[in-house]
PDB file of N, CA and C in Angstrom:
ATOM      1  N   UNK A   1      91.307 -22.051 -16.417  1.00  0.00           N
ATOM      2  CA  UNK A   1      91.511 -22.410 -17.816  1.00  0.00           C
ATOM      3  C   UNK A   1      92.980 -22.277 -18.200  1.00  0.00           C
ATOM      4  N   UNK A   2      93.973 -21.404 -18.092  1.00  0.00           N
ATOM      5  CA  UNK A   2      95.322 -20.750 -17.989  1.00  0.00           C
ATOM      6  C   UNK A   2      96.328 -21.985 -17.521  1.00  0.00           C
ATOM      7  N   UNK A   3      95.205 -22.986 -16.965  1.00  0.00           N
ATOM      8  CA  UNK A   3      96.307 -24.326 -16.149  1.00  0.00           C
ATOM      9  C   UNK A   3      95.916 -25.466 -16.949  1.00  0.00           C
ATOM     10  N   UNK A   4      94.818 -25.261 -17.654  1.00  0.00           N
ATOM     11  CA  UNK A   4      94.793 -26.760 -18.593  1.00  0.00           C
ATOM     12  C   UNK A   4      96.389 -26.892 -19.484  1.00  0.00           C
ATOM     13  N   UNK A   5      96.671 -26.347 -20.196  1.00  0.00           N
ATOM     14  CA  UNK A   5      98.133 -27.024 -21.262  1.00  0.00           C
ATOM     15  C   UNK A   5      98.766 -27.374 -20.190  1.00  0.00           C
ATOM     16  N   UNK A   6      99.019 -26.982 -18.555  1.00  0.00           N
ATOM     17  CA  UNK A   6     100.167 -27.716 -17.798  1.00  0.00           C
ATOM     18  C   UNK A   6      99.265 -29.044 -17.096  1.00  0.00           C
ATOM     19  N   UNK A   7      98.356 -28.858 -17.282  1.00  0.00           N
ATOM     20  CA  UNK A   7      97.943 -30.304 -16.439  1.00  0.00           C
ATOM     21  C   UNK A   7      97.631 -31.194 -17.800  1.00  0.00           C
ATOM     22  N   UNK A   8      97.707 -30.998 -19.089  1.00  0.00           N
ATOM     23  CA  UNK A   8      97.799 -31.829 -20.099  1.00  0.00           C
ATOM     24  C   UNK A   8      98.986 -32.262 -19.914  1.00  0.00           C
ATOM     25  N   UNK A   9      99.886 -31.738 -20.346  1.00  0.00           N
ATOM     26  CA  UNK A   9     101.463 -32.077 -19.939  1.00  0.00           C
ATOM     27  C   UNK A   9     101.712 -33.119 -18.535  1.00  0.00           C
ATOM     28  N   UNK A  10     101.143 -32.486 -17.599  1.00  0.00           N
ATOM     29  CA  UNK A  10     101.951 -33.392 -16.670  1.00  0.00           C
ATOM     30  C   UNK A  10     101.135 -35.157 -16.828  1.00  0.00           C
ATOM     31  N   UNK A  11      99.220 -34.862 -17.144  1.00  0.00           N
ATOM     32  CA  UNK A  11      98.888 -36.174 -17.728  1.00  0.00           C
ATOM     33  C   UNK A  11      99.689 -36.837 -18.652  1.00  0.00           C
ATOM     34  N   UNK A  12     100.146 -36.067 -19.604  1.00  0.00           N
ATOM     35  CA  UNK A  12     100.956 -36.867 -20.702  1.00  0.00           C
ATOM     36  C   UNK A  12     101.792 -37.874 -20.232  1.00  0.00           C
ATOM     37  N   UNK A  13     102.860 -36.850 -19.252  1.00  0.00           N
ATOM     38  CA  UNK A  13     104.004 -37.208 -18.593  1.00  0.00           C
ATOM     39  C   UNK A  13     103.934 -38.650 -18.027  1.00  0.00           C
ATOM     40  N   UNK A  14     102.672 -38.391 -17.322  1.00  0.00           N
ATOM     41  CA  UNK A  14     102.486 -39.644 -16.669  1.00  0.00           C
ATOM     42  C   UNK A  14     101.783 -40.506 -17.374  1.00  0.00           C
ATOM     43  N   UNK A  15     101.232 -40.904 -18.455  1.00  0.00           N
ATOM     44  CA  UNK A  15     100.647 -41.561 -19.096  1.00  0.00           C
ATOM     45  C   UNK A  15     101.977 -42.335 -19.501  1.00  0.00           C
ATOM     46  N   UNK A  16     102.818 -41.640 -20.300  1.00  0.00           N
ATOM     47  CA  UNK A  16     103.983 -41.928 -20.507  1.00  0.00           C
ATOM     48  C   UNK A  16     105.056 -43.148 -19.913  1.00  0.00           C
ATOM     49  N   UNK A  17     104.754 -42.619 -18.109  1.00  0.00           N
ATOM     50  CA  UNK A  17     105.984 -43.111 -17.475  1.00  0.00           C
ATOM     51  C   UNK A  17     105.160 -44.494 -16.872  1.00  0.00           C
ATOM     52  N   UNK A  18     103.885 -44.684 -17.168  1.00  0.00           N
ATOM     53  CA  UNK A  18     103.511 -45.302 -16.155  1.00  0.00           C
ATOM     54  C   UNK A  18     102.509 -46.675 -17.318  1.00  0.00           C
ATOM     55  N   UNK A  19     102.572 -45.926 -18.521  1.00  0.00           N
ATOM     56  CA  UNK A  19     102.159 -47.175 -19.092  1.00  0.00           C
ATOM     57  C   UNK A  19     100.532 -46.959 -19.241  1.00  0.00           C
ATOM     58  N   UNK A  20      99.889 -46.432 -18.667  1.00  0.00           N
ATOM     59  CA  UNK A  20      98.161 -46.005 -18.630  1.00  0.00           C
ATOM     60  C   UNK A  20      97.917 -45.699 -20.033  1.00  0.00           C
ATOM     61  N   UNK A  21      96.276 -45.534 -19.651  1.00  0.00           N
ATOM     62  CA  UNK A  21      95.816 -45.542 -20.984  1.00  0.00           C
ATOM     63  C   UNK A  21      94.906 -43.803 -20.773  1.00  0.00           C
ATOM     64  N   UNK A  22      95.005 -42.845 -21.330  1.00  0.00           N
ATOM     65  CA  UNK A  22      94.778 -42.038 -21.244  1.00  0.00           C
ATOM     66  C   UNK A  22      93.337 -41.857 -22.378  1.00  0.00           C
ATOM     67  N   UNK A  23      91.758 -41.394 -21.971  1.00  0.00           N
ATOM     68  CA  UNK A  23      90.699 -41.006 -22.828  1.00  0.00           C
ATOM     69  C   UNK A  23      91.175 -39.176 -22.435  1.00  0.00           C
ATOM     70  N   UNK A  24      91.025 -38.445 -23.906  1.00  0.00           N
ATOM     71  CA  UNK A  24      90.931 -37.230 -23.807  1.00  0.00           C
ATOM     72  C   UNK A  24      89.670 -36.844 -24.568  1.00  0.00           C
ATOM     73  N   UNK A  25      89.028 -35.946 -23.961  1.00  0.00           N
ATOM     74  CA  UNK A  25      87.569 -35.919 -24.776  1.00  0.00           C
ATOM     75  C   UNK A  25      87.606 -34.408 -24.453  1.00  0.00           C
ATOM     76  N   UNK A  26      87.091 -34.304 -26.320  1.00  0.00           N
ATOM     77  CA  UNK A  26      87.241 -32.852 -26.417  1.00  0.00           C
ATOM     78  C   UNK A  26      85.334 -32.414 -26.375  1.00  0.00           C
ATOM     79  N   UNK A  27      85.764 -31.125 -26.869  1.00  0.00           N
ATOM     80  CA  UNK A  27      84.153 -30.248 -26.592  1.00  0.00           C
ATOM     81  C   UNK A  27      84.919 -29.272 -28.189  1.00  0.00           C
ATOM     82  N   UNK A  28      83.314 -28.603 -28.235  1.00  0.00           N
ATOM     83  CA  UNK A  28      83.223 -27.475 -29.119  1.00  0.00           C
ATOM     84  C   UNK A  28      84.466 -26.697 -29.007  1.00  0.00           C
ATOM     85  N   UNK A  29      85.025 -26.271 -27.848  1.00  0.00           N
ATOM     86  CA  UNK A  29      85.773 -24.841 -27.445  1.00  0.00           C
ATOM     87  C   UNK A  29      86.765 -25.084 -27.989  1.00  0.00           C
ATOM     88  N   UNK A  30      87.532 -26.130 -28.407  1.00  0.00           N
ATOM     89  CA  UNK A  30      88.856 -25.902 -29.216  1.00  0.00           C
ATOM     90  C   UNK A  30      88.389 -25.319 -30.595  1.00  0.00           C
ATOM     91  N   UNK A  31      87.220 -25.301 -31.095  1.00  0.00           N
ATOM     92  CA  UNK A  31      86.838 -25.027 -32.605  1.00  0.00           C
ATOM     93  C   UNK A  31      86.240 -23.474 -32.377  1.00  0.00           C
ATOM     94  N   UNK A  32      86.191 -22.751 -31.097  1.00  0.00           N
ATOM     95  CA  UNK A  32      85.691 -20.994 -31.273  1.00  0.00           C
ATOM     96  C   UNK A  32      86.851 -20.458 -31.884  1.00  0.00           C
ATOM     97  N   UNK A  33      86.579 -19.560 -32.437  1.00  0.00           N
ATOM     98  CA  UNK A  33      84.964 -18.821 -32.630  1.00  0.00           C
ATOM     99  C   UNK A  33      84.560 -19.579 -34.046  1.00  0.00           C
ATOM    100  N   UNK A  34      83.409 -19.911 -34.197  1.00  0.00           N
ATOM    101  CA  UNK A  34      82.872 -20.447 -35.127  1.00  0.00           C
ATOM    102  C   UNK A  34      82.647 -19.758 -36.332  1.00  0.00           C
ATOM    103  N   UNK A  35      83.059 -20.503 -36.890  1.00  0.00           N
ATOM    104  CA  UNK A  35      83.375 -20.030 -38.775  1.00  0.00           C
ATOM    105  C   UNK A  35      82.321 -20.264 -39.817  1.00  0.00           C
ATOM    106  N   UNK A  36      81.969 -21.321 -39.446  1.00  0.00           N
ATOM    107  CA  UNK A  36      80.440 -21.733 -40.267  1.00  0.00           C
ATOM    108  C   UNK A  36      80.241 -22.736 -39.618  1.00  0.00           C
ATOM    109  N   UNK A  37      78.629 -23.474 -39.619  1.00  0.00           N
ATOM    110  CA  UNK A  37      77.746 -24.212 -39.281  1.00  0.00           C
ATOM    111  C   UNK A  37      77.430 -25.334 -40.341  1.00  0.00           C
ATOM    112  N   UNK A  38      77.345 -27.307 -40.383  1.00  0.00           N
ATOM    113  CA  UNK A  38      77.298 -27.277 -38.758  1.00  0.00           C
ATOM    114  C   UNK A  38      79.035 -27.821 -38.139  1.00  0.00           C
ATOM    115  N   UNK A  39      79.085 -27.489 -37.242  1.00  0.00           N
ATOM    116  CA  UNK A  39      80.757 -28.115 -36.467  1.00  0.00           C
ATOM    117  C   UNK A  39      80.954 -29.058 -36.886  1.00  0.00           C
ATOM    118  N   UNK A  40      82.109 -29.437 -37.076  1.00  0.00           N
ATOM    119  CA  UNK A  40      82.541 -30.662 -37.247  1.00  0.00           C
ATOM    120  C   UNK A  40      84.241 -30.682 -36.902  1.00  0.00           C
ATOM    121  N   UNK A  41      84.922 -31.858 -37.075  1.00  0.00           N
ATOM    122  CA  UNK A  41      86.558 -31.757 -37.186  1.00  0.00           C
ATOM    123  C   UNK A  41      87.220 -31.452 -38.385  1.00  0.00           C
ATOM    124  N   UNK A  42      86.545 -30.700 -39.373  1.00  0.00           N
ATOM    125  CA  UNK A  42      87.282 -30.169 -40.492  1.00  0.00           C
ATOM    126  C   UNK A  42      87.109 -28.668 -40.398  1.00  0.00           C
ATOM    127  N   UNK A  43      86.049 -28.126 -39.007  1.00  0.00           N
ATOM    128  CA  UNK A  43      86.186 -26.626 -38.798  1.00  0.00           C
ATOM    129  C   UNK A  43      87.536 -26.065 -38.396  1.00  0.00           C
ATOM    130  N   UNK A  44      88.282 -25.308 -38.754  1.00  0.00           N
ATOM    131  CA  UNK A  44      89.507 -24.755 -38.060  1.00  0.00           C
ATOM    132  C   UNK A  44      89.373 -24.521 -36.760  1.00  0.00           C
ATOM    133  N   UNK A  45      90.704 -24.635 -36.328  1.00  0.00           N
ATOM    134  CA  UNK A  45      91.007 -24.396 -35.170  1.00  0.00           C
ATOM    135  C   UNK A  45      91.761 -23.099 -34.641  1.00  0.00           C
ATOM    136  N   UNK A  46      91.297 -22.141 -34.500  1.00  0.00           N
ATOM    137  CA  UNK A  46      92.588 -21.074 -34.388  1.00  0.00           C
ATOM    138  C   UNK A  46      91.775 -19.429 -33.848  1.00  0.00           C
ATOM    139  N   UNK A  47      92.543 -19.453 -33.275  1.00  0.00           N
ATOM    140  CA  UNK A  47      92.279 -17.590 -32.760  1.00  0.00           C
ATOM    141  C   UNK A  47      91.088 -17.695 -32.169  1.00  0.00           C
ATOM    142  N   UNK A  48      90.400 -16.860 -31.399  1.00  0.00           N
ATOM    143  CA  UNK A  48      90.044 -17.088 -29.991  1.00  0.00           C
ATOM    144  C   UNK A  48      90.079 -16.285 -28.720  1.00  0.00           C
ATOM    145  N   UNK A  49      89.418 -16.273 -27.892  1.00  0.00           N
ATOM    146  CA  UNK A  49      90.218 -15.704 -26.320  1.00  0.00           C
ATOM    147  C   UNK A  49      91.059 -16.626 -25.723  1.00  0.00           C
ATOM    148  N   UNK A  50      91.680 -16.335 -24.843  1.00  0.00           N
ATOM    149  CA  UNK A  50      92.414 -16.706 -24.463  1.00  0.00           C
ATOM    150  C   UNK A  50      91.999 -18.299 -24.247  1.00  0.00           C
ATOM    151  N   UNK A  51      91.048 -18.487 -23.405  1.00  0.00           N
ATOM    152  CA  UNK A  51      90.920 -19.571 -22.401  1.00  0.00           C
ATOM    153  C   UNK A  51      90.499 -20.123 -24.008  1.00  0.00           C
ATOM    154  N   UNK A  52      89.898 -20.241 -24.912  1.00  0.00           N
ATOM    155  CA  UNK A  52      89.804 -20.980 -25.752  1.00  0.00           C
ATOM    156  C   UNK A  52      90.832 -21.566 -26.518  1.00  0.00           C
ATOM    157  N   UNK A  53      91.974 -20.398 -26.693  1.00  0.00           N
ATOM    158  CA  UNK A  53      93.534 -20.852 -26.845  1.00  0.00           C
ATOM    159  C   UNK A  53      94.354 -22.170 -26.349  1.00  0.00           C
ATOM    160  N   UNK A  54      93.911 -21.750 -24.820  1.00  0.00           N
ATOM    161  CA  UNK A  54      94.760 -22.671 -23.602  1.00  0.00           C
ATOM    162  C   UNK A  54      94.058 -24.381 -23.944  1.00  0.00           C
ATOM    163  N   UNK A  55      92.704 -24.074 -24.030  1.00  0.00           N
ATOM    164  CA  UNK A  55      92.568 -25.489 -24.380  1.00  0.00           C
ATOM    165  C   UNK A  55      92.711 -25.973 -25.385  1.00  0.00           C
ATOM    166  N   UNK A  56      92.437 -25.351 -26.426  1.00  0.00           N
ATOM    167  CA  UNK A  56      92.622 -25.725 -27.662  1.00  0.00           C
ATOM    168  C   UNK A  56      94.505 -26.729 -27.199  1.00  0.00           C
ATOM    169  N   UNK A  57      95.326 -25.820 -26.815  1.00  0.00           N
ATOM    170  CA  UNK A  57      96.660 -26.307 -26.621  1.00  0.00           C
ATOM    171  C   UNK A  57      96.932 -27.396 -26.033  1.00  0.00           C
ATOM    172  N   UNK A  58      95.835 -27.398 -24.793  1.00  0.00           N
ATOM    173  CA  UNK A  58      95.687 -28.852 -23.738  1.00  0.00           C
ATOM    174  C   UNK A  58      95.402 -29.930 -24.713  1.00  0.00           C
ATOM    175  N   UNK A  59      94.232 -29.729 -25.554  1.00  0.00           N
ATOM    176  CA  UNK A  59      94.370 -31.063 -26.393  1.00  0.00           C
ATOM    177  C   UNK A  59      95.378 -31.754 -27.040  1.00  0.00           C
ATOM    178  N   UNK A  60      96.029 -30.450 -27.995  1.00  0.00           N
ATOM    179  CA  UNK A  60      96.674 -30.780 -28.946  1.00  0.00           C
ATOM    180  C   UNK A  60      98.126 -31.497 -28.056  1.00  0.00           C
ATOM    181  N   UNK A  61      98.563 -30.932 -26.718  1.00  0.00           N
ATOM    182  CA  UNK A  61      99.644 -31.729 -25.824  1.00  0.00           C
ATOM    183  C   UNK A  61      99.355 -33.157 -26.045  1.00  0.00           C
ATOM    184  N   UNK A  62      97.653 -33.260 -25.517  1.00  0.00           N
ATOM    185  CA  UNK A  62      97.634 -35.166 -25.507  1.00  0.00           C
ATOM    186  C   UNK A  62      97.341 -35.534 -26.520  1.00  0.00           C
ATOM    187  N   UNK A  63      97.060 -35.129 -28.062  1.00  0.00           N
ATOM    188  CA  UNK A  63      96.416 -35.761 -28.867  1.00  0.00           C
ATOM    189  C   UNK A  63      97.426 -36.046 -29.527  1.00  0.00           C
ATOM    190  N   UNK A  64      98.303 -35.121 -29.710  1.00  0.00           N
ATOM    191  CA  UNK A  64      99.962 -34.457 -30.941  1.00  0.00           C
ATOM    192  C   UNK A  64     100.982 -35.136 -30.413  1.00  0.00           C
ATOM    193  N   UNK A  65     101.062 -35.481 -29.179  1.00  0.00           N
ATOM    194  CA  UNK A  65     102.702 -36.138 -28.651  1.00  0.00           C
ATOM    195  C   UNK A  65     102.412 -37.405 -29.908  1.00  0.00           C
ATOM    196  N   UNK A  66     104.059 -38.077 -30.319  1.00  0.00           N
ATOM    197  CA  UNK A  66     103.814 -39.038 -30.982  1.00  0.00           C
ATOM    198  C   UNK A  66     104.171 -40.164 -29.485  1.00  0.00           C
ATOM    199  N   UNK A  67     104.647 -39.954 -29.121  1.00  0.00           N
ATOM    200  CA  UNK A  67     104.320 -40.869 -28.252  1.00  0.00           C
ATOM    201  C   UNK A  67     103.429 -41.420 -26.848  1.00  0.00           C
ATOM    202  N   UNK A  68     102.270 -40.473 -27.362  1.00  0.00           N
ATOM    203  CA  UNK A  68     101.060 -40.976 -26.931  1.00  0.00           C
ATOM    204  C   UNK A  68     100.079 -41.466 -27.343  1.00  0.00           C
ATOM    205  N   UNK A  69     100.608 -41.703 -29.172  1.00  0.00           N
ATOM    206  CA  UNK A  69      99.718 -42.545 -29.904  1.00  0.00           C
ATOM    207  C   UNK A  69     100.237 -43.836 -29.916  1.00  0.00           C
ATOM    208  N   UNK A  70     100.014 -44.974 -30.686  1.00  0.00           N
ATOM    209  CA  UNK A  70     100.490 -46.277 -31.304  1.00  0.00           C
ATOM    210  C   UNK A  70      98.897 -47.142 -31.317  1.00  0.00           C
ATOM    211  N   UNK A  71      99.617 -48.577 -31.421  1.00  0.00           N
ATOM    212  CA  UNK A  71      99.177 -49.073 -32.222  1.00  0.00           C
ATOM    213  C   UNK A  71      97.904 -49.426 -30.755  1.00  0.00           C
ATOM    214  N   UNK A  72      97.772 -49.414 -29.855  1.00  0.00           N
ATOM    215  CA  UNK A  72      97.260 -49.819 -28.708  1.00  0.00           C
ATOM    216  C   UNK A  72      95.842 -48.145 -28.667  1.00  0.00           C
ATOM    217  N   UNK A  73      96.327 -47.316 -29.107  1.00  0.00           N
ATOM    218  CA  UNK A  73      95.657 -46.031 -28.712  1.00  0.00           C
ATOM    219  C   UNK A  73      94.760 -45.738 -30.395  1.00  0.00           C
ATOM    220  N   UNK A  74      94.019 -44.761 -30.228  1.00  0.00           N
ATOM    221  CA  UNK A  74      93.603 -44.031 -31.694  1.00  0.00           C
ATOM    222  C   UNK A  74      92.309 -42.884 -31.027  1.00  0.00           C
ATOM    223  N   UNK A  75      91.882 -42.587 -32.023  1.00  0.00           N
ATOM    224  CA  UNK A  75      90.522 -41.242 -31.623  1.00  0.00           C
ATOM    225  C   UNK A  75      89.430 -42.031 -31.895  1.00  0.00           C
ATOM    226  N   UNK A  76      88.368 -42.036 -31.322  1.00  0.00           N
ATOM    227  CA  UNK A  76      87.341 -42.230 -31.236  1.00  0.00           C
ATOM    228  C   UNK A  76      85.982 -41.105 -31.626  1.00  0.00           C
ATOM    229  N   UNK A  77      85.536 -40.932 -32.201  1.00  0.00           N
ATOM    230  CA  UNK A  77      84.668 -39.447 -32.121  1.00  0.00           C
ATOM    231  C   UNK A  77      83.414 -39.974 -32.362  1.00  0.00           C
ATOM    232  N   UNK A  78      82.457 -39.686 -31.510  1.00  0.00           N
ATOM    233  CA  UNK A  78      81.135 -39.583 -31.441  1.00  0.00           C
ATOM    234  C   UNK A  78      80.328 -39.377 -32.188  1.00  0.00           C
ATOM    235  N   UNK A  79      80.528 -38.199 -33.413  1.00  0.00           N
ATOM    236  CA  UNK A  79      80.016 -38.434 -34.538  1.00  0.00           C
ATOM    237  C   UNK A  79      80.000 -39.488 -35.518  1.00  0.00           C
ATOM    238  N   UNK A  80      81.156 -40.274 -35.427  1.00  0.00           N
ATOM    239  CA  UNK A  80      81.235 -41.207 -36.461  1.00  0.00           C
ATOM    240  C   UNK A  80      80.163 -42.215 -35.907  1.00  0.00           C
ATOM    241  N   UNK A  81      80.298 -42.797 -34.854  1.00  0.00           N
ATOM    242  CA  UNK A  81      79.503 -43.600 -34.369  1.00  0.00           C
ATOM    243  C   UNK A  81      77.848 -43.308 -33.985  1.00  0.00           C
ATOM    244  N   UNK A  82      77.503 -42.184 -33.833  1.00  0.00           N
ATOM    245  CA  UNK A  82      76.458 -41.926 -34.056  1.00  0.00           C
ATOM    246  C   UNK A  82      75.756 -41.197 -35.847  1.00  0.00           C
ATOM    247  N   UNK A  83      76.866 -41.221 -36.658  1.00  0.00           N
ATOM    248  CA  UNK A  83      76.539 -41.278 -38.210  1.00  0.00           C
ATOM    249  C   UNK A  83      76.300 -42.771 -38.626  1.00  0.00           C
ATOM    250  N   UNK A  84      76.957 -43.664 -38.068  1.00  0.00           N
ATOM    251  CA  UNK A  84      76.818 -45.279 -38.371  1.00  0.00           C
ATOM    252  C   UNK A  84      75.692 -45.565 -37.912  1.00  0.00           C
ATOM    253  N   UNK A  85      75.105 -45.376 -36.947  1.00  0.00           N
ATOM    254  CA  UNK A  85      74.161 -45.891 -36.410  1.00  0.00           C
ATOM    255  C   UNK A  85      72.909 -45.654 -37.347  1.00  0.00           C
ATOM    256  N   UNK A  86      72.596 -44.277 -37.713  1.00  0.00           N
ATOM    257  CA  UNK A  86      71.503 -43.422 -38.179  1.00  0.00           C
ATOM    258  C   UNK A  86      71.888 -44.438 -39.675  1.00  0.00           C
ATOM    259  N   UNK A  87      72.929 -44.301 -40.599  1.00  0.00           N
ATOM    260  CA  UNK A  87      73.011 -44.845 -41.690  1.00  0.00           C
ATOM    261  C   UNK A  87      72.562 -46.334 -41.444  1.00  0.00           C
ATOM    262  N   UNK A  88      71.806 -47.316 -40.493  1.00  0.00           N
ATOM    263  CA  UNK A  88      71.852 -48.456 -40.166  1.00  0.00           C
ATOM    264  C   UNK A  88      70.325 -48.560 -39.903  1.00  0.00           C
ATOM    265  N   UNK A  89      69.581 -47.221 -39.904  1.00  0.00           N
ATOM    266  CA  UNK A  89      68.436 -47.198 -39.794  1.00  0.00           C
ATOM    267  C   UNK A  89      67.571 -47.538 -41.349  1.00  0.00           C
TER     268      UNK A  89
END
């Protein structure tokens, strides 16, 4: 866990130099310890053990560079698309 923020980084790096298209897909663990129920991306992010730290950081390397966003890239999240769906029922 201690090596995810450097292997975010060096993905970045190379996402970067090489023109690729990079998917980063997160999980619960950037959002421990849980604050209230139910999760979502407006739960904070912060404090933690360690290894929940480190990733939390790995994301934010590929998500936060500005130049790993534009107009070609954006977030995708699973909830939205499975809230559309249910609202379609």
């Amino acid at each position: 866990m201690r090596l995810h923020p450097a292997a975010a980084q060096n993905i970045a790096k190379a996402v970067r130099a090489t023109g690729a298209r990079c998917i980063q897909v997160s999980s619960y663990w950037a959002y421990l310890p849980l604050q209230r129920s139910p999760l979502n991306e407006t739960h904070p992010r912060s404090g933690g053990p360690e290894w929940v730290r480190w990733r939390r950081e790995a994301e934010d390397l590929v998500l936060g560079k500005p130049e790993m966003t534009s107009y070609e890239t954006g977030i995708a999240r699973t909830l939205d698309a499975i809230s559309a769906a249910a609202a379609k029922r």
